[in-house]
Protein backbone atom coordinates (compact mmCIF):
# COMPACT_ATOMS: atom_id res chain seq x y z
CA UNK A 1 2.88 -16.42 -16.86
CA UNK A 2 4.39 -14.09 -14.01
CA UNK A 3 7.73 -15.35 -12.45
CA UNK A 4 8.43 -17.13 -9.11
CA UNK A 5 10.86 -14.70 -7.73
CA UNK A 6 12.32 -15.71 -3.99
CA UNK A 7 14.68 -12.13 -4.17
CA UNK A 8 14.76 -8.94 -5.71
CA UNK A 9 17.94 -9.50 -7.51
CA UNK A 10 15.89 -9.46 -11.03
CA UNK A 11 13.43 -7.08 -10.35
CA UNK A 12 12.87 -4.58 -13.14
CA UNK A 13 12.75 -2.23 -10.13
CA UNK A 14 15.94 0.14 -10.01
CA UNK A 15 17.00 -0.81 -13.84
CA UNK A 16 16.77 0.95 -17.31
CA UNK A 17 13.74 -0.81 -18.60
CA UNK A 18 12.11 -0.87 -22.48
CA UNK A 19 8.47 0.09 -21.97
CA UNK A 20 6.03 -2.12 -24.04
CA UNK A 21 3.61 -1.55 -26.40
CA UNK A 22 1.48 -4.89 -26.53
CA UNK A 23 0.02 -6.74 -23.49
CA UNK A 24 2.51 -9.45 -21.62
CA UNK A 25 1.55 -11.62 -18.45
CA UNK A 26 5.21 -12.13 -17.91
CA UNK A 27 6.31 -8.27 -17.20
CA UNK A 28 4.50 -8.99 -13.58
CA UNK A 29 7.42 -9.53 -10.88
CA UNK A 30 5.95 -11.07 -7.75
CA UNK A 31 7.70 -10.93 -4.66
CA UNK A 32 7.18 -13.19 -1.47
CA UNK A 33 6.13 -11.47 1.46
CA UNK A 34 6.95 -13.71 3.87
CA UNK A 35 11.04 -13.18 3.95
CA UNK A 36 10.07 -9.03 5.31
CA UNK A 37 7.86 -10.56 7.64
CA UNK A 38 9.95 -13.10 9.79
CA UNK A 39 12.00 -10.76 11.31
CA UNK A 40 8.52 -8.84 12.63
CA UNK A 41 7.38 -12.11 14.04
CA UNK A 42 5.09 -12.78 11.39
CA UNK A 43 4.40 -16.47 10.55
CA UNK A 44 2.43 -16.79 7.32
CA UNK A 45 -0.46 -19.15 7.69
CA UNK A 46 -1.01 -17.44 10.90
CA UNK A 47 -1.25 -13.67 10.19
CA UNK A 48 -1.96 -11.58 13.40
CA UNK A 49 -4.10 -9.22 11.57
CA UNK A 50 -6.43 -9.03 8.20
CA UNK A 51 -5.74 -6.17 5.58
CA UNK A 52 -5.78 -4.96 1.77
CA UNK A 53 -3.16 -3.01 -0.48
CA UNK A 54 -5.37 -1.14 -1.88
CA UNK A 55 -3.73 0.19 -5.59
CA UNK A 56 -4.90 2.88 -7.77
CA UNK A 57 -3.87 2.93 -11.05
CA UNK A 58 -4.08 6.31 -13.00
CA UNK A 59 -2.21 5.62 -16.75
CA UNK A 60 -4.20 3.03 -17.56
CA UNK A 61 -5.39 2.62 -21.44
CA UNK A 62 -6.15 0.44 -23.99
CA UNK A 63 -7.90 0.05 -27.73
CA UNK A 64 -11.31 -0.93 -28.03
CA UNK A 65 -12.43 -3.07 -30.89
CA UNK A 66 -12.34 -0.65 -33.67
CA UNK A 67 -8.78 0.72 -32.52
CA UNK A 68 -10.30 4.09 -30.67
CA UNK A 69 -8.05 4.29 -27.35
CA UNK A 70 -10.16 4.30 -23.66
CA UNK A 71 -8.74 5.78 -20.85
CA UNK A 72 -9.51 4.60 -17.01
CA UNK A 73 -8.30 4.87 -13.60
CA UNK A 74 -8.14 1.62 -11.74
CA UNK A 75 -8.54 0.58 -7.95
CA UNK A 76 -7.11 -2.69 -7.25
CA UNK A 77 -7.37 -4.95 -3.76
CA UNK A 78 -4.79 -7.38 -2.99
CA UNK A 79 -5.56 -9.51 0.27
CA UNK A 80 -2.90 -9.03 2.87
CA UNK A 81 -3.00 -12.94 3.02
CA UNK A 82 -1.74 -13.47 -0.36
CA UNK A 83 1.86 -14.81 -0.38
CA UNK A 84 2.97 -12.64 -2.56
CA UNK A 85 2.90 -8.86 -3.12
CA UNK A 86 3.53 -7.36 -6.77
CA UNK A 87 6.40 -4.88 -7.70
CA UNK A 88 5.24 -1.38 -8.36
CA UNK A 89 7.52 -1.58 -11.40
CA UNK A 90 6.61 -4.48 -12.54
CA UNK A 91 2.92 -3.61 -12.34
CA UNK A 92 3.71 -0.30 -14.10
CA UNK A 93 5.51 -2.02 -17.41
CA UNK A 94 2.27 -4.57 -17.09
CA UNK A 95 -0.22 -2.32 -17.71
CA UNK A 96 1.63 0.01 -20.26
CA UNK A 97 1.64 -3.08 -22.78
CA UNK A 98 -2.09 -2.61 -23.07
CA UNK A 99 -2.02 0.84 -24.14
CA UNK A 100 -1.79 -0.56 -27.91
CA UNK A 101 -3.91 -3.80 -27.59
CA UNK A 102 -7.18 -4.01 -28.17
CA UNK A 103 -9.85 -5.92 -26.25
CA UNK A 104 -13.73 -6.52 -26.88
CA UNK A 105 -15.12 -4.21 -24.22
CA UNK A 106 -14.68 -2.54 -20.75
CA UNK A 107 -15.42 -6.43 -18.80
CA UNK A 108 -12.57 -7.89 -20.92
CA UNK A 109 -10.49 -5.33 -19.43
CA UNK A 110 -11.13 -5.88 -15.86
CA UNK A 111 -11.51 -10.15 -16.47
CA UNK A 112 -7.60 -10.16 -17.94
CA UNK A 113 -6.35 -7.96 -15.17
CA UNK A 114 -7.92 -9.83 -12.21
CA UNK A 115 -7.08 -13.25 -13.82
CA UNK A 116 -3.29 -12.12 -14.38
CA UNK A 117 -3.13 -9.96 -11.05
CA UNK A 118 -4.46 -12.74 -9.28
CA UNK A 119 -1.84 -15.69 -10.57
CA UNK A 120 0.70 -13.60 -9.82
CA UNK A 121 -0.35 -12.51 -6.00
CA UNK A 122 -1.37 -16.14 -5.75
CA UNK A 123 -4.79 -14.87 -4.06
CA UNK A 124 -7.59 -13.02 -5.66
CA UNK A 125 -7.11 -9.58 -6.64
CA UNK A 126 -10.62 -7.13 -7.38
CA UNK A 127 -10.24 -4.94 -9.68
CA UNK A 128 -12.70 -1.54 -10.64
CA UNK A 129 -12.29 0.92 -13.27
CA UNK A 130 -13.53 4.74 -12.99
CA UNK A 131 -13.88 6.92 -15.43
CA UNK A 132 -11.18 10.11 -14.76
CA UNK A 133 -13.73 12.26 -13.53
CA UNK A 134 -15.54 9.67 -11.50
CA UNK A 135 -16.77 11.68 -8.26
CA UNK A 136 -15.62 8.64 -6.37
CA UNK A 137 -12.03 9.99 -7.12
CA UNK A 138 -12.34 12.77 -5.81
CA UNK A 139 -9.89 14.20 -3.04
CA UNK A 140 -10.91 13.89 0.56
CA UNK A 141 -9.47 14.20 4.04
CA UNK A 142 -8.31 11.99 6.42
CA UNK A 143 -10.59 11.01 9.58
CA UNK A 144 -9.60 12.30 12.99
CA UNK A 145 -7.45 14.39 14.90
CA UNK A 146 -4.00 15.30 13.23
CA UNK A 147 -0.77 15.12 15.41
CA UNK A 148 1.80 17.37 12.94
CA UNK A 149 1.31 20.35 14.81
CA UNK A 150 2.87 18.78 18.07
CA UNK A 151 5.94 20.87 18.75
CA UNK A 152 8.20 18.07 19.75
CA UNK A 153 12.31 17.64 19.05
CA UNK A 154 13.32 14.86 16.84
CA UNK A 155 17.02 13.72 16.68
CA UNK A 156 16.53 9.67 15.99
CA UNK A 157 15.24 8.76 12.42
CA UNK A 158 14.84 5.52 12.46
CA UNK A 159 11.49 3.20 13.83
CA UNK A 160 11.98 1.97 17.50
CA UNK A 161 9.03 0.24 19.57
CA UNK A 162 10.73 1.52 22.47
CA UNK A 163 9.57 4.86 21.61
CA UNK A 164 5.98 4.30 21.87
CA UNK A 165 3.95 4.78 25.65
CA UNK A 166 1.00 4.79 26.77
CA UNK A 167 -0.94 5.61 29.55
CA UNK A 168 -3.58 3.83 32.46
CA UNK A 169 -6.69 5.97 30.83
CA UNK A 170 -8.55 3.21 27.93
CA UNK A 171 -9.25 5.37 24.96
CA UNK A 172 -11.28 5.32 21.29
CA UNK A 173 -9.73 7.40 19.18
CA UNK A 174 -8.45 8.27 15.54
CA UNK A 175 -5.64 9.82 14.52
CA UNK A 176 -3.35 10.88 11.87
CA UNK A 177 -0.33 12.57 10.28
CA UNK A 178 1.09 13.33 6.79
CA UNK A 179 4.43 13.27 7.90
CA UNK A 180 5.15 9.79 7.05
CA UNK A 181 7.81 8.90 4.75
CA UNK A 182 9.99 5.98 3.85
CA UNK A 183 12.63 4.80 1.13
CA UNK A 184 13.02 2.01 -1.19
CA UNK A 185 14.41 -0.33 -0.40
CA UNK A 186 15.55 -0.99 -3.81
CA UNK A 187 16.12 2.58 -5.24
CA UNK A 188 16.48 4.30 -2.44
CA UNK A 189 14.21 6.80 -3.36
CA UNK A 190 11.44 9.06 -1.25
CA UNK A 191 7.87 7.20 -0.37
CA UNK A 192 5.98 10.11 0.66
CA UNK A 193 2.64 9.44 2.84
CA UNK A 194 0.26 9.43 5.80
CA UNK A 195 -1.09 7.37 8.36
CA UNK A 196 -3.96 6.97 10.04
CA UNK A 197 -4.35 4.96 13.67
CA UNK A 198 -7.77 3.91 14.88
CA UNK A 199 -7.85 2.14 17.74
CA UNK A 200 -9.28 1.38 21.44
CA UNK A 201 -6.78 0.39 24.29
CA UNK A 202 -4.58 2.51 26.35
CA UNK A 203 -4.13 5.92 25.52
CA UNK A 204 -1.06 6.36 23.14
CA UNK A 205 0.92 9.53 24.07
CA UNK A 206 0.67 11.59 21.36
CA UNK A 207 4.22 13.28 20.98
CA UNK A 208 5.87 10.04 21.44
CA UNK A 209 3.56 8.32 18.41
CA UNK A 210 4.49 11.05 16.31
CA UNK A 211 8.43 10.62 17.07
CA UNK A 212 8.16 6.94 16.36
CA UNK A 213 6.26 7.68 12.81
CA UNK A 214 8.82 9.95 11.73
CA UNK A 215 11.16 7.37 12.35
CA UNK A 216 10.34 5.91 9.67
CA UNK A 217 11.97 8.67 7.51
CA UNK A 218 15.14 6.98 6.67
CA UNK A 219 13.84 3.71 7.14
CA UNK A 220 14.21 1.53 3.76
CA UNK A 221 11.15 -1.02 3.13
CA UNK A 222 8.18 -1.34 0.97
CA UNK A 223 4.72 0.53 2.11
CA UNK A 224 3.03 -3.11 2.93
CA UNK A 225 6.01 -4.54 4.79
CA UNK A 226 6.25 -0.14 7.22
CA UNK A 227 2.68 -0.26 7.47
CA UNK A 228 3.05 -4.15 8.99
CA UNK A 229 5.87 -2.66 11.15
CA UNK A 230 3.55 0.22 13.14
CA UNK A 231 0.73 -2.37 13.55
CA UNK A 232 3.44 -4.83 15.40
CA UNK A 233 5.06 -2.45 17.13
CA UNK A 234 1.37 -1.07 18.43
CA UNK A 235 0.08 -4.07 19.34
CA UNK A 236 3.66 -5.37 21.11
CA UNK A 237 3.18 -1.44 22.82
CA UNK A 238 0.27 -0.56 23.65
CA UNK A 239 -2.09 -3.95 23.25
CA UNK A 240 -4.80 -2.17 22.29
CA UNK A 241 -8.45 -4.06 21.81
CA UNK A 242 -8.94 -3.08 18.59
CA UNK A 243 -6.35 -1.48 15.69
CA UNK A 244 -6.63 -0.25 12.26
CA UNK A 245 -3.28 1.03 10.68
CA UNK A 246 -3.85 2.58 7.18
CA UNK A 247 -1.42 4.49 5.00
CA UNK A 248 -1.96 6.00 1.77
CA UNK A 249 1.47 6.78 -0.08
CA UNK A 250 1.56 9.45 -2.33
CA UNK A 251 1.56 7.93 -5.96
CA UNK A 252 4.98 7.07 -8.27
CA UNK A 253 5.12 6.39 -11.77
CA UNK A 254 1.14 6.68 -11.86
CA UNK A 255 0.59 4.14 -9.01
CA UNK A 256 -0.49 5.06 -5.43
CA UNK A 257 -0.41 2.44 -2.75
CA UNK A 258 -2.85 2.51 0.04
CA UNK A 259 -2.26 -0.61 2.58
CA UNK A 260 -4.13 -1.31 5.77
CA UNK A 261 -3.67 -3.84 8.39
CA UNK A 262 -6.47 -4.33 11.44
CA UNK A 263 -7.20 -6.38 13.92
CA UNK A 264 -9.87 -8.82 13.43
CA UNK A 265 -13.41 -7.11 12.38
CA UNK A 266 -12.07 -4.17 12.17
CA UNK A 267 -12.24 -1.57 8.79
CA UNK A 268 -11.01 1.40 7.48
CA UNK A 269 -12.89 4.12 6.51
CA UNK A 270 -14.25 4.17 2.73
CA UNK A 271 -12.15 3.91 -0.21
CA UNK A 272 -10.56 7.87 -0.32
CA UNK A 273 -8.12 9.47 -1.95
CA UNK A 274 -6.17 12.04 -0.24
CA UNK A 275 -5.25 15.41 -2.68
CA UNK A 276 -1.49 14.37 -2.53
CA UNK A 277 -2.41 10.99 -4.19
């Protein structure tokens, strides 16, 4: 059975680790969400907007019955409600202990890893597997119009509402930029991404959205907890009518992270993989 964690103090994340080679429950290290999202305003129970983090999964193996090894790429979908998220480590040493066990078929596969995924995130967790050279993997682009070839000046590299404006003119629009990139929090290490903004309200200026997402460059935080951040600080902002806030980090350790937050009845665009991830 996965732990209770309520820090990150024993996280495998950030430490030398023995990688297994049969299937455990126990390697998955939950972490509550709540804790980053207090100081954002969040209040769990009450969650100002629906959402997924949407996983992909691209070392994933196991044995079928006769000992012949099966390779897969999986897409897992954690509800943004769920109290707790799953560390990427964690999740990593998890799925290398099936590499040498063997289960009955393809179904038994995807029945242990939503049953375990699911204890641990304490909310249901979907899970598909694709073959590797599934067209529905293939690379595609984002929607809308991209802001990275603003010329602007940056000197301030961290996030700050304050940087956002907006104008009188209301506005439908999508946009996007690859220049996103955060740090562990744990590690320290580079999360490399982009970020897509749909949304109808006030017209965002564009130069000043694109300071305020590079600010996030030497900001330290996990992908759900930054892409939580923008939608806030939007919504605090600009008060838009309706909001989608996707980003799809670049993958680490065979795991890509795409998480999107919205405002109610709102969606992102279909599940797509960018050629970075």
């Amino acid at each position: 059975m996965s732990r209770r964690p309520e820090t990150l103090a024993d996280a495998p994340l950030g430490r030398e680790s023995a990688y297994p080679e049969r299937y455990d429950v126990g390697l998955l290290y939950p972490i509550p969400r709540a804790a980053n999202r207090a100081p954002l305003g969040i209040e769990e129970g009450a969650l100002p907007f629906v959402g997924e983090d949407e996983w992909h999964a691209f070392e994933v193996s196991w044995l079928n019955a006769r000992g012949k090894p099966v390779v897969a790429v999986a897409r897992f979908r954690l509800p943004a409600a769920s109290p707790y998220l799953i560390e990427s480590k964690s999740w990593k040493l998890y799925l290398n202990g099936f590499n040498q066990s063997r289960f009955a078929s393809r179904q038994a596969v995807i029945e242990t890893l939503e049953r375990d995924l699911s204890r641990a995130a304490g909310a249901t967790v979907s899970v598909a597997l694709f073959a590797v050279d599934d067209e529905a993997l293939a690379p595609r682009r984002l929607p809308g119009e991209c802001l990275d070839d603003l010329d602007i000046a940056i000197d301030d590299y961290t996030p700050s509402v304050e940087h956002l404006r907006v104008g009188d003119e209301v506005v439908e629009e999508t946009l996007h930029s690859h220049l996103l990139k955060s740090n562990c929090p744990v590690t320290g290490q580079p999360d490399w991404g982009s970020v897509l903004i749909r949304y109808r309200g006030p017209r965002l200026d564009r130069e000043v959205l694109l300071r305020y997402l590079v600010g996030y460059r030497q900001h330290q935080d996990f992908h759900e907890h930054c892409v939580e951040h923008i939608f806030m600080d939007l919504m605090a902002r600009a008060r838009p009518e309706r909001l989608l806030v996707l980003a799809r980090y670049v993958r680490r350790g065979g795991l890509d992270i795409s998480p999107w937050r919205a405002t109610l009845g709102e969606r992102p665009p279909e599940p797509l993989r960018l050629a970075r991830q």
